[in-house]
C-alpha atoms as a PDB file:
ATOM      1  CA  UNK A   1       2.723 -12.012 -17.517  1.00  0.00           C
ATOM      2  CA  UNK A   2       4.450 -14.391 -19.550  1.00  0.00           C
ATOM      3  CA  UNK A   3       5.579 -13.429 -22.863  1.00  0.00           C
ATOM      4  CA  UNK A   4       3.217 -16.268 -24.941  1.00  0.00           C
ATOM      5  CA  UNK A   5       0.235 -16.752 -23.325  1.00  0.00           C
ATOM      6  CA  UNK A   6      -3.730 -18.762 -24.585  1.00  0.00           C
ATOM      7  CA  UNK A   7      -6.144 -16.396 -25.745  1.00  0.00           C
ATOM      8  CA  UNK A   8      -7.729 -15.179 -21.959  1.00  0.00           C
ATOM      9  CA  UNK A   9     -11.212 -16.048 -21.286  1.00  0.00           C
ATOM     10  CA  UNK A  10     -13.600 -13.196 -22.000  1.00  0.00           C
ATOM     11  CA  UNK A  11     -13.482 -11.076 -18.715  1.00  0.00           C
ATOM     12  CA  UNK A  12     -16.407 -11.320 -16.084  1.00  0.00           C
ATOM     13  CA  UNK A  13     -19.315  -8.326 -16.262  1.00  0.00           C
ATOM     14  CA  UNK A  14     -18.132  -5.173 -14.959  1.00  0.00           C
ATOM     15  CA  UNK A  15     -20.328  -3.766 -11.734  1.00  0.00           C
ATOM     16  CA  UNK A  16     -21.271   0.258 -12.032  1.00  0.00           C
ATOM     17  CA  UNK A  17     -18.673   2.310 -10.199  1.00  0.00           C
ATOM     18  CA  UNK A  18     -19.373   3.091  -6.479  1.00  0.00           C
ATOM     19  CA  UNK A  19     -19.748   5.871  -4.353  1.00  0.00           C
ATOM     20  CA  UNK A  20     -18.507   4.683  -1.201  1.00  0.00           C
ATOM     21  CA  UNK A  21     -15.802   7.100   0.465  1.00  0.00           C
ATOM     22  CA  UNK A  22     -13.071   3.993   0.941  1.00  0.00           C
ATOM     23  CA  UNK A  23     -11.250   2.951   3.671  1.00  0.00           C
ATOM     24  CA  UNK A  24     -10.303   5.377   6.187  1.00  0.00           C
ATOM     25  CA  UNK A  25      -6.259   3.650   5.741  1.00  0.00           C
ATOM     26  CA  UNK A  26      -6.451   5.464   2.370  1.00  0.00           C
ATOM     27  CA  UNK A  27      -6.859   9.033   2.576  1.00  0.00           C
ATOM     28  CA  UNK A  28      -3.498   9.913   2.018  1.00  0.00           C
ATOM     29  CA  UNK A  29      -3.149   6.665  -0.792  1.00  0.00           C
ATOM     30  CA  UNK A  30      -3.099   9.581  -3.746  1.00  0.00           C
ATOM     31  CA  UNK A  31      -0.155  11.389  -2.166  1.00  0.00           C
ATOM     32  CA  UNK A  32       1.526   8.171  -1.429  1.00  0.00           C
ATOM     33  CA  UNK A  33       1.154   6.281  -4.831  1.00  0.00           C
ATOM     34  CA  UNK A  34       3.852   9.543  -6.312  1.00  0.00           C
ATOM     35  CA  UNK A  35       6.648   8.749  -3.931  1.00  0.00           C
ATOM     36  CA  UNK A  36       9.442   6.083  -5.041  1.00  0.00           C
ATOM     37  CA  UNK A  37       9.439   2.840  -3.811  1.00  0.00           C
ATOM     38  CA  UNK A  38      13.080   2.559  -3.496  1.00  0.00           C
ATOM     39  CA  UNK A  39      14.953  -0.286  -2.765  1.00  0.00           C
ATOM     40  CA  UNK A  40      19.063  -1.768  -2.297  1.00  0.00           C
ATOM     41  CA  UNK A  41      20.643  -4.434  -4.108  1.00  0.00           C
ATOM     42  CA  UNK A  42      20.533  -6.300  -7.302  1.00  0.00           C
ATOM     43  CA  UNK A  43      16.650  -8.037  -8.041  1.00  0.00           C
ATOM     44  CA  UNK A  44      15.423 -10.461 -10.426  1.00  0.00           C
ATOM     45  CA  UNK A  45      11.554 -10.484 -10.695  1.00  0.00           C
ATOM     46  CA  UNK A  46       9.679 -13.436 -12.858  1.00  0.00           C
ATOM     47  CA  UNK A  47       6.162 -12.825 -12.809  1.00  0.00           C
ATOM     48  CA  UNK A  48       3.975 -15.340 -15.083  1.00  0.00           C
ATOM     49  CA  UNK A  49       0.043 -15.786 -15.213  1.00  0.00           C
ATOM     50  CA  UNK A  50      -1.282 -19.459 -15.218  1.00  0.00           C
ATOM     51  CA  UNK A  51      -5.108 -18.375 -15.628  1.00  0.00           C
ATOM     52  CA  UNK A  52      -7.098 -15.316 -15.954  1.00  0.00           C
ATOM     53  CA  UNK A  53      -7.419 -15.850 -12.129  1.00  0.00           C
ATOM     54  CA  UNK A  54      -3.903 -17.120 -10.967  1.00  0.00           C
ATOM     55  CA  UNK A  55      -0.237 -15.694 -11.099  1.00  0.00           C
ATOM     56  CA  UNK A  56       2.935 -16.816 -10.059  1.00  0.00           C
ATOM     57  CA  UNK A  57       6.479 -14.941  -8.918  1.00  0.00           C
ATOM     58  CA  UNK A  58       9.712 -15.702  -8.740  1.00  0.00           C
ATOM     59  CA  UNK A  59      12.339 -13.104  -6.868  1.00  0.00           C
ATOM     60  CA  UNK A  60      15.540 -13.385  -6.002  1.00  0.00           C
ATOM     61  CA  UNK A  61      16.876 -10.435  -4.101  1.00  0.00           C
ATOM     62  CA  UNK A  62      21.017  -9.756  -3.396  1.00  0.00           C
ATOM     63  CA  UNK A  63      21.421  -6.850  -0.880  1.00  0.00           C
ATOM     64  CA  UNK A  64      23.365  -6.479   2.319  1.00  0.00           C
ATOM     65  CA  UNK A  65      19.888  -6.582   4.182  1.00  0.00           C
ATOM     66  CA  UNK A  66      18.525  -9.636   2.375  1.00  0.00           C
ATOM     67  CA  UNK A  67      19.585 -12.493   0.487  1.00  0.00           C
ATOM     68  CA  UNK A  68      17.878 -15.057  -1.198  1.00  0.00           C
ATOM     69  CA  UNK A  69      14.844 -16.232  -3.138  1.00  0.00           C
ATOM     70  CA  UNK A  70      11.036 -16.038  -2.710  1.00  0.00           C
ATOM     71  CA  UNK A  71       7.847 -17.710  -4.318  1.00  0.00           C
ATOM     72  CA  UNK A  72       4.888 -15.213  -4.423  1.00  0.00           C
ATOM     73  CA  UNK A  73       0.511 -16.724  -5.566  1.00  0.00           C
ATOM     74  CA  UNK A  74      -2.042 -14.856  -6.487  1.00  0.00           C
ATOM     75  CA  UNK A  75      -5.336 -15.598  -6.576  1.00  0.00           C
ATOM     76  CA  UNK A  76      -8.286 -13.201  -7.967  1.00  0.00           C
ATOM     77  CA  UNK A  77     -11.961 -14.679  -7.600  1.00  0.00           C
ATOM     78  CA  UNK A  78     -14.906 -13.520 -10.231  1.00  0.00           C
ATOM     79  CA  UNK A  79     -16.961 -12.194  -7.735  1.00  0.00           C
ATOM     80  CA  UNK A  80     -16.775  -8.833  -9.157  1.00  0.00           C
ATOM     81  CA  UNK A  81     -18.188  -5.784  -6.889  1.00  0.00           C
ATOM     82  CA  UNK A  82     -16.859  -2.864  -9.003  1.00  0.00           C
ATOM     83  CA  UNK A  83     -14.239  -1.606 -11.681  1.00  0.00           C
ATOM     84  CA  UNK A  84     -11.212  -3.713 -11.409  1.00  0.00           C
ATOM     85  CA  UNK A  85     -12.633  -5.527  -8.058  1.00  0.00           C
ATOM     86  CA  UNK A  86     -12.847  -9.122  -7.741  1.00  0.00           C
ATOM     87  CA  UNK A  87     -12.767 -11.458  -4.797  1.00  0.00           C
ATOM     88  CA  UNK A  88     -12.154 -13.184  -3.177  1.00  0.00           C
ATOM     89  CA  UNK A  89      -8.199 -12.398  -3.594  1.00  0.00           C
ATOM     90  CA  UNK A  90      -5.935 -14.736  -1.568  1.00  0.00           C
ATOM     91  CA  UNK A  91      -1.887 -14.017  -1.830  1.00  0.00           C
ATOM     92  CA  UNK A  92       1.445 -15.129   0.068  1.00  0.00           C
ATOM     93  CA  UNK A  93       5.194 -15.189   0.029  1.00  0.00           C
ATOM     94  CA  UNK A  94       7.616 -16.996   1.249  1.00  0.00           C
ATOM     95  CA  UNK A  95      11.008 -17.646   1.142  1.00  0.00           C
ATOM     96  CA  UNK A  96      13.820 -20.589   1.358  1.00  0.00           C
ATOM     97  CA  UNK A  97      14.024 -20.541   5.179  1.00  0.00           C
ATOM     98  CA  UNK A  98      10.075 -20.688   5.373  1.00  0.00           C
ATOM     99  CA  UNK A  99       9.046 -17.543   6.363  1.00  0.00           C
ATOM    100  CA  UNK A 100       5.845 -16.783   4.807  1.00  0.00           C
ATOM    101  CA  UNK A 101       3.299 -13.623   4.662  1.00  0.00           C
ATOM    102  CA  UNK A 102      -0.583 -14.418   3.470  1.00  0.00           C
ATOM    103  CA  UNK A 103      -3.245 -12.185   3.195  1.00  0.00           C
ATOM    104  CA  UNK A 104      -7.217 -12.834   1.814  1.00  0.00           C
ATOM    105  CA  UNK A 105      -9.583 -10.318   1.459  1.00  0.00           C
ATOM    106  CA  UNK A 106     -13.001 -10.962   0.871  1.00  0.00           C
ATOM    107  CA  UNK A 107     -16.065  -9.353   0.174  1.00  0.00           C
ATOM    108  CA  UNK A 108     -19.420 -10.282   1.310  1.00  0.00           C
ATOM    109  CA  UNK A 109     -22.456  -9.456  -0.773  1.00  0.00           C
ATOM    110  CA  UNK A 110     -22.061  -5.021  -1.549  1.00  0.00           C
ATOM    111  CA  UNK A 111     -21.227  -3.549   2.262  1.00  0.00           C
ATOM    112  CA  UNK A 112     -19.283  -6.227   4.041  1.00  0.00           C
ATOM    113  CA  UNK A 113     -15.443  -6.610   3.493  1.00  0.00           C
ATOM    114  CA  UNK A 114     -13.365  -8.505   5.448  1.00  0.00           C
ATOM    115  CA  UNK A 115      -9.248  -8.253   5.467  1.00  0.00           C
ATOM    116  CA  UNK A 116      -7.238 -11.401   7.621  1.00  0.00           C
ATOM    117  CA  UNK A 117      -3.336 -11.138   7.266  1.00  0.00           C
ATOM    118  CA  UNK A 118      -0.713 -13.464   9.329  1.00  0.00           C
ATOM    119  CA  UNK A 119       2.812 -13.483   8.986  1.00  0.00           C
ATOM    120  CA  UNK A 120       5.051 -16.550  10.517  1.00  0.00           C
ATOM    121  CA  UNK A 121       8.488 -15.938  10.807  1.00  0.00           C
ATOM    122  CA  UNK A 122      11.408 -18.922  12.169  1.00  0.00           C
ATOM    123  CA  UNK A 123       8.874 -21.265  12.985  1.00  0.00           C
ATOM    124  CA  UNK A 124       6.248 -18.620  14.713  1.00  0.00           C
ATOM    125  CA  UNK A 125       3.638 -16.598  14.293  1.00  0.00           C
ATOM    126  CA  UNK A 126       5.012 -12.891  14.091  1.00  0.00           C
ATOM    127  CA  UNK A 127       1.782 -11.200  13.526  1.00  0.00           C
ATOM    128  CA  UNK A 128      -1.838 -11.563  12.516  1.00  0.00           C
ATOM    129  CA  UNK A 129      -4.698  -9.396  12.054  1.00  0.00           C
ATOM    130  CA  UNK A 130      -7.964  -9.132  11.175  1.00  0.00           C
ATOM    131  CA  UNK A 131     -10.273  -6.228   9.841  1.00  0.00           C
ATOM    132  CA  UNK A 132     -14.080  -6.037   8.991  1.00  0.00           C
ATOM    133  CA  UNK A 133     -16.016  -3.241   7.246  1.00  0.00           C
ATOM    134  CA  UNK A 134     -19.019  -2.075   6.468  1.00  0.00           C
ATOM    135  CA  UNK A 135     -19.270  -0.268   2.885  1.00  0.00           C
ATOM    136  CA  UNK A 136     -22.364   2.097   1.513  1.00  0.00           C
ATOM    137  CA  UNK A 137     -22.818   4.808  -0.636  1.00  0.00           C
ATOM    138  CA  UNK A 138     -22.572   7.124   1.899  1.00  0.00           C
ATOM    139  CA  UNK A 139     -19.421   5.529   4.730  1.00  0.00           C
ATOM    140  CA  UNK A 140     -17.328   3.388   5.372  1.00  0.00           C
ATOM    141  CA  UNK A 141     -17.205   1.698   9.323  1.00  0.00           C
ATOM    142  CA  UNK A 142     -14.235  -0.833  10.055  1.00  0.00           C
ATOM    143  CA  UNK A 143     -12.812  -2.503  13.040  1.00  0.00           C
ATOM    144  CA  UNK A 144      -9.419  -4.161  13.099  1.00  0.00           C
ATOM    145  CA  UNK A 145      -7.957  -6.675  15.970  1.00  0.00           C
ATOM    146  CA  UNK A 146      -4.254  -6.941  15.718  1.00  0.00           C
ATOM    147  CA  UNK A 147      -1.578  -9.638  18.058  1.00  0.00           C
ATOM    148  CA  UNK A 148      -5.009 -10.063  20.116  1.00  0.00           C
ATOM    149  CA  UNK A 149      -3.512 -12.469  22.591  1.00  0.00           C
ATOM    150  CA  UNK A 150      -5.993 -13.497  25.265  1.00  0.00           C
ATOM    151  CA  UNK A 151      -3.685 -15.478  27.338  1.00  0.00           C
ATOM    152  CA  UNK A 152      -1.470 -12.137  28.175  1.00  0.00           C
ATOM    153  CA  UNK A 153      -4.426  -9.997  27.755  1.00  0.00           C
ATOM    154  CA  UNK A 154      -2.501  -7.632  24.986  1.00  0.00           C
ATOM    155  CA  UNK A 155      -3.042  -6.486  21.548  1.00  0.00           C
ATOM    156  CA  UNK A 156      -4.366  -3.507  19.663  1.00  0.00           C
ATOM    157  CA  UNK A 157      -8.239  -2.872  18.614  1.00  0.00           C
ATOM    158  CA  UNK A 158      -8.964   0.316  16.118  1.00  0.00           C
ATOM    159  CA  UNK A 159     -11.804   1.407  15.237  1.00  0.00           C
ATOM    160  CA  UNK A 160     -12.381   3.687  12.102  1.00  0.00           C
ATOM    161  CA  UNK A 161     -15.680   5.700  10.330  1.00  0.00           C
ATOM    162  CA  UNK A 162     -15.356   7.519   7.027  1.00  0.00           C
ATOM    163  CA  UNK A 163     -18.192   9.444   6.237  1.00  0.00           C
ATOM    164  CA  UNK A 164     -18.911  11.160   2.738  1.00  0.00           C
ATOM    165  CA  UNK A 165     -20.489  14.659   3.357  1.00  0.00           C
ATOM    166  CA  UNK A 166     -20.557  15.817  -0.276  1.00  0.00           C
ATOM    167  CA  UNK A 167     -19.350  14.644  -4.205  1.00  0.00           C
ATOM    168  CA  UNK A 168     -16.215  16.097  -3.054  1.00  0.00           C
ATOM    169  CA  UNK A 169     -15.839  16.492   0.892  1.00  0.00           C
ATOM    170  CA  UNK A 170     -15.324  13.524   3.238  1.00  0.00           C
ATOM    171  CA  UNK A 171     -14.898  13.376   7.117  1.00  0.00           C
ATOM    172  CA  UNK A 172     -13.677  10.581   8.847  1.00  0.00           C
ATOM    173  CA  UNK A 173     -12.630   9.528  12.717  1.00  0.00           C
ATOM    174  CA  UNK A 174     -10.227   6.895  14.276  1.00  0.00           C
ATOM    175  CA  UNK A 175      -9.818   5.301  17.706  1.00  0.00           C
ATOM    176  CA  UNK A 176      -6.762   3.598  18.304  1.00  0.00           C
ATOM    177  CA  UNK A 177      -6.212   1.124  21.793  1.00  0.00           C
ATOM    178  CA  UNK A 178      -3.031  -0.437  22.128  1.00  0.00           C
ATOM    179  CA  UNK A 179      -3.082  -2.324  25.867  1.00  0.00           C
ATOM    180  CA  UNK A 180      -0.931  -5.160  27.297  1.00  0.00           C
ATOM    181  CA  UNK A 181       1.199  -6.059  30.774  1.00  0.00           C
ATOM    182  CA  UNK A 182       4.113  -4.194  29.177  1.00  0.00           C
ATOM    183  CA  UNK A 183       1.695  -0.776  28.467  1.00  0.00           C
ATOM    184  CA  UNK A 184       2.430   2.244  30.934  1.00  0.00           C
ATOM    185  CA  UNK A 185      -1.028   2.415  32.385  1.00  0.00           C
ATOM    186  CA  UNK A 186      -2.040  -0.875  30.725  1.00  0.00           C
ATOM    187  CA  UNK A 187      -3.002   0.481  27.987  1.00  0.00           C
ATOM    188  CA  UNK A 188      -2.558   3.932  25.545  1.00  0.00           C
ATOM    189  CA  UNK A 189      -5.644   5.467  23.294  1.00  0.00           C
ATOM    190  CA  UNK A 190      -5.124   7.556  20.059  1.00  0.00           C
ATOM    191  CA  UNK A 191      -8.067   9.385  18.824  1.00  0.00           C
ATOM    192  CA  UNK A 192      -7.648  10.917  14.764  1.00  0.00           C
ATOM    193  CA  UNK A 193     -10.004  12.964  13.370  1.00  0.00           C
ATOM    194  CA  UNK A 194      -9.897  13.720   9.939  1.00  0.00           C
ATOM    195  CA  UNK A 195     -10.875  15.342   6.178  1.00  0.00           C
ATOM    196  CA  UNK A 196     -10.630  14.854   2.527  1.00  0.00           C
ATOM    197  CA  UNK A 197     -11.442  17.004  -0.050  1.00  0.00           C
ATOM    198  CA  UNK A 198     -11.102  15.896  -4.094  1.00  0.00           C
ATOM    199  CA  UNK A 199     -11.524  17.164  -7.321  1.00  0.00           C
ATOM    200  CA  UNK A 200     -10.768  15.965 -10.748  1.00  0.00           C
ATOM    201  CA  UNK A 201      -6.614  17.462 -10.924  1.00  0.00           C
ATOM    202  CA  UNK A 202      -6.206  17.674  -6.813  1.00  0.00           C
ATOM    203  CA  UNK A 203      -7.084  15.476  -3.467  1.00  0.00           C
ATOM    204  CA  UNK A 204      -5.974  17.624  -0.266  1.00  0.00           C
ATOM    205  CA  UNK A 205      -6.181  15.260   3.175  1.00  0.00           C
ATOM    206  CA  UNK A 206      -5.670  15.892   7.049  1.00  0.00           C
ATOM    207  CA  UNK A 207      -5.280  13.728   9.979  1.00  0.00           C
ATOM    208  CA  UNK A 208      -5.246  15.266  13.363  1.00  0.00           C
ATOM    209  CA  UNK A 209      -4.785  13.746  16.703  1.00  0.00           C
ATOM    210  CA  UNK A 210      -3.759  15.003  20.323  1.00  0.00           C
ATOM    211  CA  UNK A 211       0.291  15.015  19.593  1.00  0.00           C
ATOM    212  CA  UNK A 212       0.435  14.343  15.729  1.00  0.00           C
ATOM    213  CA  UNK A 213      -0.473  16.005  12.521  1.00  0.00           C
ATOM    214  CA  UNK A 214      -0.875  14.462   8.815  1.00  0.00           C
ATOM    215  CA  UNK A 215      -1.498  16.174   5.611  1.00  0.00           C
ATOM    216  CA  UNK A 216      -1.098  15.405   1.893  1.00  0.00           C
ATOM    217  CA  UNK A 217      -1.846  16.850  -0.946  1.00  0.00           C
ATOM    218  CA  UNK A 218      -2.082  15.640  -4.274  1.00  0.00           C
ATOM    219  CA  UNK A 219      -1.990  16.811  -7.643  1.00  0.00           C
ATOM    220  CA  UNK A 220      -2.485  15.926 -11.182  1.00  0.00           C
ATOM    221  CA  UNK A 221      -0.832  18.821 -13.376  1.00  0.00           C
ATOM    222  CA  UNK A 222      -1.032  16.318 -16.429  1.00  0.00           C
ATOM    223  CA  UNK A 223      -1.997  12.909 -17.613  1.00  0.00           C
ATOM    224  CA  UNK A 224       1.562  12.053 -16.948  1.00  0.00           C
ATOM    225  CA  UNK A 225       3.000  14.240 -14.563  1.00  0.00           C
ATOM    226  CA  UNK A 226       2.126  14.188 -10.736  1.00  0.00           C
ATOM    227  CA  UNK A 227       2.916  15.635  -7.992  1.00  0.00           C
ATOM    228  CA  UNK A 228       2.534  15.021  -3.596  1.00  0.00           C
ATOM    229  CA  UNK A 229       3.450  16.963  -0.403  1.00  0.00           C
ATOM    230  CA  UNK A 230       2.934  15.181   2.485  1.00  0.00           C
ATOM    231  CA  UNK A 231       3.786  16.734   5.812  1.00  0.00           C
ATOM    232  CA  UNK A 232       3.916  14.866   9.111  1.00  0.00           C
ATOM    233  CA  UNK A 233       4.517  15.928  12.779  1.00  0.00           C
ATOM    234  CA  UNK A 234       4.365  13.949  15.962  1.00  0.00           C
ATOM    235  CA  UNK A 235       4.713  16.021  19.338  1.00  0.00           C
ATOM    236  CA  UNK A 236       5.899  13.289  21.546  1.00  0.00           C
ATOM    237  CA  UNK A 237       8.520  12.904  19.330  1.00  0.00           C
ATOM    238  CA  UNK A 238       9.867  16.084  18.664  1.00  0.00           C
ATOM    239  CA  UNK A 239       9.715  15.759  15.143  1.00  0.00           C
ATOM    240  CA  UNK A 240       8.502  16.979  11.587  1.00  0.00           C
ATOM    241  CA  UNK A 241       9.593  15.880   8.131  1.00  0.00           C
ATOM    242  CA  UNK A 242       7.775  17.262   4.948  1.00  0.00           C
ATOM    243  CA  UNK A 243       8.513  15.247   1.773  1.00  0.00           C
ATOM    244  CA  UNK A 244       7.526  16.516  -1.856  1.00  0.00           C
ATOM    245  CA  UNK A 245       7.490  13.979  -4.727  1.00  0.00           C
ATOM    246  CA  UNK A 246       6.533  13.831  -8.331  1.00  0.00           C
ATOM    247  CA  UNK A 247       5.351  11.080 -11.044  1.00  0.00           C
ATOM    248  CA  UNK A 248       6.474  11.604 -14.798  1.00  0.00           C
ATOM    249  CA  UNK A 249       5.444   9.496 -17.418  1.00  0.00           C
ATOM    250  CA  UNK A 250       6.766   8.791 -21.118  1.00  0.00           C
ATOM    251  CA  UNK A 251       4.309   6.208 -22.129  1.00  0.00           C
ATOM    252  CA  UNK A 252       6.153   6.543 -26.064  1.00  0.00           C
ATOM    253  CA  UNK A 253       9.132   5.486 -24.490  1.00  0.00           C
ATOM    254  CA  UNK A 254       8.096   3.496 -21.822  1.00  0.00           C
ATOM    255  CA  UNK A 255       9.366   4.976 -18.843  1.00  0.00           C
ATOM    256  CA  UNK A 256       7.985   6.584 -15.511  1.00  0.00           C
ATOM    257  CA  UNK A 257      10.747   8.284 -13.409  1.00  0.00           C
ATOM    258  CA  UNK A 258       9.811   8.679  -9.221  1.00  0.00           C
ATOM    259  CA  UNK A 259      11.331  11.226  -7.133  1.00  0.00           C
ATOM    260  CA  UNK A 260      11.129  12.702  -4.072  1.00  0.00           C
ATOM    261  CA  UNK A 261      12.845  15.317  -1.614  1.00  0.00           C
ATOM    262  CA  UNK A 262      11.939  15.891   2.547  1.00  0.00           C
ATOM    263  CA  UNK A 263      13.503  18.044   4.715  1.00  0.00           C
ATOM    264  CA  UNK A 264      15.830  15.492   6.381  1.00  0.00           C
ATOM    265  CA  UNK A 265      17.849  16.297   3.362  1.00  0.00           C
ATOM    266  CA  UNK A 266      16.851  12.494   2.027  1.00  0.00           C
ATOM    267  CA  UNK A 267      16.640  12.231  -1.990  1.00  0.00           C
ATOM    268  CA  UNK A 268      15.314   9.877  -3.879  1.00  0.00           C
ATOM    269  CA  UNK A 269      14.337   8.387  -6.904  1.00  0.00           C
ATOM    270  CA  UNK A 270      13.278   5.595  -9.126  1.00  0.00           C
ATOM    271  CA  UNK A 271      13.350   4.755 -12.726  1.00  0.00           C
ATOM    272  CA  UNK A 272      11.796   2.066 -14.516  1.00  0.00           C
ATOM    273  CA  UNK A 273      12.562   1.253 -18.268  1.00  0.00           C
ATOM    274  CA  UNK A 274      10.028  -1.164 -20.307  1.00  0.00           C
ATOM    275  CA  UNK A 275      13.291  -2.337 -22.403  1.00  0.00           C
ATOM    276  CA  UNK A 276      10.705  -3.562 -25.454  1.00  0.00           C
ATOM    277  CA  UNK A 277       7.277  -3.169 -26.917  1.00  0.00           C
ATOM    278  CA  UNK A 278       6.757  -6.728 -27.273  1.00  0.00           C
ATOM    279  CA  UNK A 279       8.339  -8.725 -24.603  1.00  0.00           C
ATOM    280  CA  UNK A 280       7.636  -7.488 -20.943  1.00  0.00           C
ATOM    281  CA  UNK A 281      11.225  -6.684 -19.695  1.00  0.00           C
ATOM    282  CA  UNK A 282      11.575  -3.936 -17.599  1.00  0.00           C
ATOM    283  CA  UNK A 283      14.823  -2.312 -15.632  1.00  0.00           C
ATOM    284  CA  UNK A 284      14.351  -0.714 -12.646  1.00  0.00           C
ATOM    285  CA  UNK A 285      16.933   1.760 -11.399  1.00  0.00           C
ATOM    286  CA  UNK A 286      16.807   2.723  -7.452  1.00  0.00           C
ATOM    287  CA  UNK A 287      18.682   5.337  -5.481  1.00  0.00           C
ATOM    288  CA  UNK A 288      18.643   7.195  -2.373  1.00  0.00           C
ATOM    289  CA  UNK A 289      21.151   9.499  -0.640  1.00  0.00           C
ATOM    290  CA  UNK A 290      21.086  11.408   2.968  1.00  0.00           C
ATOM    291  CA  UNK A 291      22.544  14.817   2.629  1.00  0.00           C
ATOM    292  CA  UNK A 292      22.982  14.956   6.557  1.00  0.00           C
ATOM    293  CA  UNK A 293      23.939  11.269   6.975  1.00  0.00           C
ATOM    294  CA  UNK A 294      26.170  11.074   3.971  1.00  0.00           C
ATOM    295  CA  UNK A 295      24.828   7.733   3.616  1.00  0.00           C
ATOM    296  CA  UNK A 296      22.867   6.085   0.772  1.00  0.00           C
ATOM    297  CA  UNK A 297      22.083   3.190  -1.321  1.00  0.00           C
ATOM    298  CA  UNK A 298      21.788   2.055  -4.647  1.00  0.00           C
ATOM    299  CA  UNK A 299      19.846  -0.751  -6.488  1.00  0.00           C
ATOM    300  CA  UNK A 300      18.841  -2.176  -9.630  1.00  0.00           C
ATOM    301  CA  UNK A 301      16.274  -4.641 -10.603  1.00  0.00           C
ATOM    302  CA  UNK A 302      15.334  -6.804 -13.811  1.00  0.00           C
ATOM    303  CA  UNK A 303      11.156  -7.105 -13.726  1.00  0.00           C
ATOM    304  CA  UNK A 304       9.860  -9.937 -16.402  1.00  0.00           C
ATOM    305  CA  UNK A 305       6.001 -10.084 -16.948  1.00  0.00           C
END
């Protein structure tokens, strides 16, 4: 947000908090939010609010892998369907040589949800997909359509259920079809079943197909330190990485420091500095480094609003 600002309008009426399990894409969100977000490069990030409902960005990125600027929109609706939920939300990118990323989510009255998401990229559409769920106290159902292309008869169609058993225990199952001309067999299936459990301090998670295993675990040994394990392991590839990560937080000073080990010998870690109480400058200090690969990269980023 902008430094000076009009006094906001007063905020819409908040909705009680819901029961509903989630989506089935974030069991392992708890885990995930610990790890660092690292990136390469120097970056510039201006981020101003016109309205209570509208926000603007400005980035401009100098790294080896990209170069340039992009314009980022927000929008937030005041259809409010929970704590800190509002629709619908509509947001995009794009950059100087017109590619562009959108995305709107919407909900629909208290159960229906529906996600679209296109990206166009030199002139063409790169991807697009579209998801639709069902939300109640009790599950969450969901189909997503990805690249559907009817002409080649190719695409990918998943279908998820996440089912809330208990306060605490969830169960959940996924079917994955990926088919196309290019598909050994014309198409390939993935079926996923899975479990969450959560308390107050700790949210364990597992995801368990045919040839690949998923697990997380999250924990919350203070209000601002964290900590994740997630472990993954695919069969048809041979593979298996476990990663641990924490979160620490000095909210006197400001900071909150990222980092995170696996067992491909890969550290990383990133810092970011509010640089004052009053004006919303923050520094942002990224770095990673491959034990194995003796390879790494470093990056450092200005964030204002």
């Amino acid at each position: 947000m902008s430094a000076v600002m009009s006094e906001p309008a007063a905020p819409p009426p908040s909705a009680p908090p819901s029961r509903n399990p989630g989506s089935y894409d974030e069991l392992h969100r708890r885990a995930q939010d610990v790890f660092p977000m690292v990136f390469e490069g120097c970056r510039v990030a201006v981020q101003k609010g016109l309205s209570q409902h509208f926000q603007v960005s400005h980035t401009l990125n100098i790294s080896p892998n990209m170069t340039g600027y992009k314009f980022g929109a927000t929008y937030v609706g005041s259809n409010v369907q929970g704590p800190g939920e509002a629709y619908p939300v509509i947001l995009g990118d794009t950059d100087a040589s017109g590619n562009t990323t959108a995305t709107i989510l919407h909900q629909f009255g208290p159960k229906w949800r529906t996600k679209l998401q296109a990206q166009v990229q030199k002139g063409e559409i790169a991807g697009a997909q579209g998801s639709f769920e069902r939300r109640t106290d009790l599950y969450t159902a969901g189909i997503t359509l990805a690249n559907t292309n009817i002409l080649n008869d190719s695409g990918v169609f998943v279908a998820q259920y996440l089912r809330k058993l208990t306060d605490k225990f969830d169960v959940g199952i996924e079917y994955m079809n990926s088919y196309g001309p290019r598909m050994p067999g014309g198409c390939f299936s993935v079926v996923t079943t899975a479990a969450r459990y959560t308390t107050p301090n700790w949210v364990g998670a597992v995801a368990i197909s045919k040839a690949s295993l998923h697990a997380s675990y999250f924990h919350k040994q203070a209000a601002n330190l964290a900590f994740g394990i997630e472990f993954t392991a695919n069969a048809m590839h041979g593979d298996a990485v476990t990663t641990v990560a924490y979160q620490a937080e000095l909210p006197d000073e400001g900071v909150t420091f990222r980092a995170s080990v696996d067992t491909n010998w890969t550290v990383a870690g990133v810092l970011e500095k509010r640089l004052s109480q009053t004006l919303p400058f923050t520094l942002a200090l990224s770095g990673m480094l491959n034990h194995q690969k003796n390879a790494g990269k470093f990056g450092m980023g200005l964030i204002i609003g």
